[in-house]
N, C-alpha and C. Protein backbone atom coordinates (compact mmCIF):
# COMPACT_ATOMS: atom_id res chain seq x y z
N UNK A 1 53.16 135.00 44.64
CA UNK A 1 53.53 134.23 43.47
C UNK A 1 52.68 132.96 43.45
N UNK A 2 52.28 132.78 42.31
CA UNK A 2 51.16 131.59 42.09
C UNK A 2 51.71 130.10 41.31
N UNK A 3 51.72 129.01 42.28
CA UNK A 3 51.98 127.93 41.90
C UNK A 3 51.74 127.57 40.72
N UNK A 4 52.04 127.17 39.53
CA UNK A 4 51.40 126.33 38.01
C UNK A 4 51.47 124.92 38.56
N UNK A 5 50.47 124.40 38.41
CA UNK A 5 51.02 122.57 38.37
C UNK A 5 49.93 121.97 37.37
N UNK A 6 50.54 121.67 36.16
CA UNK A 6 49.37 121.70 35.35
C UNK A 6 49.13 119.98 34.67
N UNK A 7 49.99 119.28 35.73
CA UNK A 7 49.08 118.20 35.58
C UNK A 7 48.31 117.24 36.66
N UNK A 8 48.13 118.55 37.78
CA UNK A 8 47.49 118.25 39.07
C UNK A 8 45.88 118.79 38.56
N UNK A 9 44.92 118.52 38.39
CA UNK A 9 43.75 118.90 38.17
C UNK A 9 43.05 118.71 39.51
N UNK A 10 42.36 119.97 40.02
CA UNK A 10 41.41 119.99 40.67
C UNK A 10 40.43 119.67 40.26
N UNK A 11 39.01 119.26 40.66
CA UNK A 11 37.63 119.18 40.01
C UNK A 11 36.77 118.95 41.03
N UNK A 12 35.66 119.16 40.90
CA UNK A 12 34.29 119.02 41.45
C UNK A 12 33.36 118.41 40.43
N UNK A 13 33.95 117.70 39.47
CA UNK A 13 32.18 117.23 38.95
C UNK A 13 32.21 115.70 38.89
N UNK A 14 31.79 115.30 37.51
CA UNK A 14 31.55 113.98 37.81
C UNK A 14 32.87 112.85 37.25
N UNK A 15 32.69 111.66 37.47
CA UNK A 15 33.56 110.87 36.93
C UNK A 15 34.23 110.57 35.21
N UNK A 16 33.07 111.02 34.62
CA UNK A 16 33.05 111.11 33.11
C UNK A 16 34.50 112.06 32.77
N UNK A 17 34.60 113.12 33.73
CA UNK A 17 35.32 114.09 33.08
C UNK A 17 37.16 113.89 33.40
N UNK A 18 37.29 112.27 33.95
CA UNK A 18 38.66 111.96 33.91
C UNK A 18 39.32 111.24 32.65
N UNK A 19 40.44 111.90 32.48
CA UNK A 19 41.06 111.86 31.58
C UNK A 19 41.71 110.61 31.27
N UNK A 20 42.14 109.73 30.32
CA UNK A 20 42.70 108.55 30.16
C UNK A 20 44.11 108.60 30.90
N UNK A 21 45.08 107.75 31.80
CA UNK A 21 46.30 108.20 31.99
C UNK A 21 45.72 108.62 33.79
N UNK A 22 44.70 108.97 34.01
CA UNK A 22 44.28 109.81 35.38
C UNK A 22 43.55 108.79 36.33
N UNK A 23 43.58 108.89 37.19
CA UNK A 23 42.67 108.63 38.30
C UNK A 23 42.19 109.63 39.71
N UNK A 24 41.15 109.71 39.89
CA UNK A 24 40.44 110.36 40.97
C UNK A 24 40.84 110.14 42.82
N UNK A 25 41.49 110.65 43.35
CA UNK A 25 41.44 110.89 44.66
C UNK A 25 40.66 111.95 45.55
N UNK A 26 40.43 111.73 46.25
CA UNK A 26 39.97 112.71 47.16
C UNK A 26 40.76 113.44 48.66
N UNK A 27 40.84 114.08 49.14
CA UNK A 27 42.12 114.78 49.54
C UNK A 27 41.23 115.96 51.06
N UNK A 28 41.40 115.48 52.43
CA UNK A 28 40.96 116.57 52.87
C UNK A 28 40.94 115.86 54.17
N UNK A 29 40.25 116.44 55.45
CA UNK A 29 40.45 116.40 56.83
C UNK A 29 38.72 116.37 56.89
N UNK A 30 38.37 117.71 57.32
CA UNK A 30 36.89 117.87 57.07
C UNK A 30 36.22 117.58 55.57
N UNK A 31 36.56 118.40 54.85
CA UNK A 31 35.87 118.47 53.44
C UNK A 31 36.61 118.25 52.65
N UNK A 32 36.03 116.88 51.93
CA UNK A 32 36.90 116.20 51.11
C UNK A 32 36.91 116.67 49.45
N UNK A 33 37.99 116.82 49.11
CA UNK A 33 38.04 117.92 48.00
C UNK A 33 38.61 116.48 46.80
N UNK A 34 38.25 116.62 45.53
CA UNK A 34 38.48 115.64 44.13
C UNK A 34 39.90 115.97 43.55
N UNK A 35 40.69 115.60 43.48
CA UNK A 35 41.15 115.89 42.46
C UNK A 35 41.85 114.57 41.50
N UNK A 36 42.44 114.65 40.19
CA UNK A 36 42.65 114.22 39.23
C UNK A 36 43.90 114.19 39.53
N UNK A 37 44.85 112.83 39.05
CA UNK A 37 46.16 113.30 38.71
C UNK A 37 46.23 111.58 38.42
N UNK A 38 48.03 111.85 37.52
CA UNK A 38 48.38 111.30 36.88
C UNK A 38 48.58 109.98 37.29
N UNK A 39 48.00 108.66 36.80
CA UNK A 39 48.44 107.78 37.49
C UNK A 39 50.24 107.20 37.32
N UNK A 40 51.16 107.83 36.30
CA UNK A 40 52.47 107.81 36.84
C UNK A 40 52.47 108.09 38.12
N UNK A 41 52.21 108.79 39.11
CA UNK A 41 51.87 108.67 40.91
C UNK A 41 52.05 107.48 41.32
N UNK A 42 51.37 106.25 41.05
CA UNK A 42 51.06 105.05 41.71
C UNK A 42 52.68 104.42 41.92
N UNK A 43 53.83 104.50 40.92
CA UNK A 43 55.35 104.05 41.14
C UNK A 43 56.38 105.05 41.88
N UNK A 44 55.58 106.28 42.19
CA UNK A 44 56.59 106.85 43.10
C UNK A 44 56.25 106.35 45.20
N UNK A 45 57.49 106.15 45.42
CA UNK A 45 56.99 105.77 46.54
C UNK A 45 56.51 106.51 47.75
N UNK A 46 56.55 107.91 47.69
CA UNK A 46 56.24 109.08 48.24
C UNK A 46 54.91 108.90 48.38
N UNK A 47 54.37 108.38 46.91
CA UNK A 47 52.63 108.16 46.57
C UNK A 47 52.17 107.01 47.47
N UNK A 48 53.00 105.71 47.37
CA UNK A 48 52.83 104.62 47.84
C UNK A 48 52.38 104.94 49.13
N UNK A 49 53.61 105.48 49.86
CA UNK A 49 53.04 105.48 51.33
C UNK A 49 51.97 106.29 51.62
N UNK A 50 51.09 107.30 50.63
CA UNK A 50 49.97 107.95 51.43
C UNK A 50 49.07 106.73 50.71
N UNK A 51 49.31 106.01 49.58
CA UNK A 51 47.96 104.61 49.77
C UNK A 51 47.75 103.86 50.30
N UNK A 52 49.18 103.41 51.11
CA UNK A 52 49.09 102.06 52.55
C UNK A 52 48.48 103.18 53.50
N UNK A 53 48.77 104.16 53.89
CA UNK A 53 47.84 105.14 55.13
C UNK A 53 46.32 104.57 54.42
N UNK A 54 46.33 105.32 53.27
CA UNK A 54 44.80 105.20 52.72
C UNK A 54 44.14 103.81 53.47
N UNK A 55 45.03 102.96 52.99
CA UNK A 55 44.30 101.63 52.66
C UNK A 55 43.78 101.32 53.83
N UNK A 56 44.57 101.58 54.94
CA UNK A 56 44.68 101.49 56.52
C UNK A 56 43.45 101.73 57.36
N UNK A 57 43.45 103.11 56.34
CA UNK A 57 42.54 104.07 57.50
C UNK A 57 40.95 103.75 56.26
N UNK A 58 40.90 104.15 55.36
CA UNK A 58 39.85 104.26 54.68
C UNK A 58 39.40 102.58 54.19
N UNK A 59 40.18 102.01 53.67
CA UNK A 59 40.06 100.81 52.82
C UNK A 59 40.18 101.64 51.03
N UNK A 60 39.97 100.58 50.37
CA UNK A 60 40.07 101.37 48.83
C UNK A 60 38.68 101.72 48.04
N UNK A 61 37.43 101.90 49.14
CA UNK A 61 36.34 102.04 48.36
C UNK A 61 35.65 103.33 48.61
N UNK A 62 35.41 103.91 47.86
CA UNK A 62 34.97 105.38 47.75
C UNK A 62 33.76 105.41 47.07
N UNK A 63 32.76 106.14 48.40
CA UNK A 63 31.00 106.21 47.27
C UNK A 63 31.10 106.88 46.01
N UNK A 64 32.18 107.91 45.66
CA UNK A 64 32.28 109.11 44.31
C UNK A 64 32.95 108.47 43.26
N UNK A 65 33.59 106.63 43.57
CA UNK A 65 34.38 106.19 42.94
C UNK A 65 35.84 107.11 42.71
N UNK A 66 36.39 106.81 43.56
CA UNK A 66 38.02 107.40 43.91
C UNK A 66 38.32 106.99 45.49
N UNK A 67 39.71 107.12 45.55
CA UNK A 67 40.53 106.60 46.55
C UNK A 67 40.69 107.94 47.76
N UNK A 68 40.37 107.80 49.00
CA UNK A 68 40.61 108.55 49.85
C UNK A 68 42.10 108.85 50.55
N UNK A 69 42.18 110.05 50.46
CA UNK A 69 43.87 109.78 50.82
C UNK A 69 43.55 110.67 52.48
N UNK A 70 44.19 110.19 53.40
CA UNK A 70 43.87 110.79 55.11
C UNK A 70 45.13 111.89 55.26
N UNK A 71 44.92 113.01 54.86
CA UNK A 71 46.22 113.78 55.03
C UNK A 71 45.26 115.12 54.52
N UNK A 72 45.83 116.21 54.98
CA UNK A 72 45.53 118.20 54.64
C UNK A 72 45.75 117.84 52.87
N UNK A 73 44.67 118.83 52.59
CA UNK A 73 44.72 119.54 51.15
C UNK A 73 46.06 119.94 51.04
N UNK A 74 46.45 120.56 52.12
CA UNK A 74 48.27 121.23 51.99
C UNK A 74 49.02 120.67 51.84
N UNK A 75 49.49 119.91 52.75
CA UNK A 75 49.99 118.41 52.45
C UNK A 75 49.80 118.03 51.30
N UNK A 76 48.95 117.26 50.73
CA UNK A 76 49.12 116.17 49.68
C UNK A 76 49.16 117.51 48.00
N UNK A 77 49.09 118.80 48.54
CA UNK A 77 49.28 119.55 46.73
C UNK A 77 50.88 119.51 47.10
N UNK A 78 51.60 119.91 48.49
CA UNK A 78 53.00 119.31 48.93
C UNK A 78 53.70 118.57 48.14
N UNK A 79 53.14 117.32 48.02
CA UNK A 79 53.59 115.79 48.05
C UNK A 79 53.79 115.78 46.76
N UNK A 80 52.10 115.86 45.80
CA UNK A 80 52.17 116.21 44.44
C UNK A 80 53.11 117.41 43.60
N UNK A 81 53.06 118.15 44.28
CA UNK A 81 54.18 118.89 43.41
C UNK A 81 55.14 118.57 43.44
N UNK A 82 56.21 118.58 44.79
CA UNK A 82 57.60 117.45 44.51
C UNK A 82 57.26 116.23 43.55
N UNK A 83 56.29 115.72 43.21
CA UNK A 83 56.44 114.28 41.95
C UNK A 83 56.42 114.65 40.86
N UNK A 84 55.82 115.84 40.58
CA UNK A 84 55.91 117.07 39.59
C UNK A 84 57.49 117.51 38.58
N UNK A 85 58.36 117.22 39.72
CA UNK A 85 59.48 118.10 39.51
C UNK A 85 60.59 116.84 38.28
């Protein structure tokens, strides 16, 4: 059975293609994967605490322009879908 989460956007391209309402994270261990999502995210506090990790471990500056979050692809589609609900 296949997850829908259809206002979690995956992507690989460039910055142009975020949506008003969105901001860019990046999400991964080894290979850091893009994705899009809603900045309603930023007031849940579930979100909060993977951006103080972020802030911690990465700082808030990203060469692709987006925020690094230090946690599994599994994890954080996890996290995002419970904010989903």
């Amino acid at each position: 059975m296949a997850i829908h989460m259809p206002r979690l956007i995956k992507k690989s391209s460039t910055a142009g293609d975020v949506r008003k309402g969105h901001f860019v994270v990046y999400v991964g261990e080894e290979q850091k994967k893009r994705f899009v999502i809603p900045i309603s995210f930023l007031s849940q506090p579930l979100f909060q605490d993977l951006l103080s990790q972020a802030e911690e471990e990465f700082g808030f500056d990203h060469p692709m322009g987006g925020v690094t979050i230090p946690c599994s692809e599994d994890l954080f589609i996890d996290l995002t879908s419970r904010l989903l609900k």
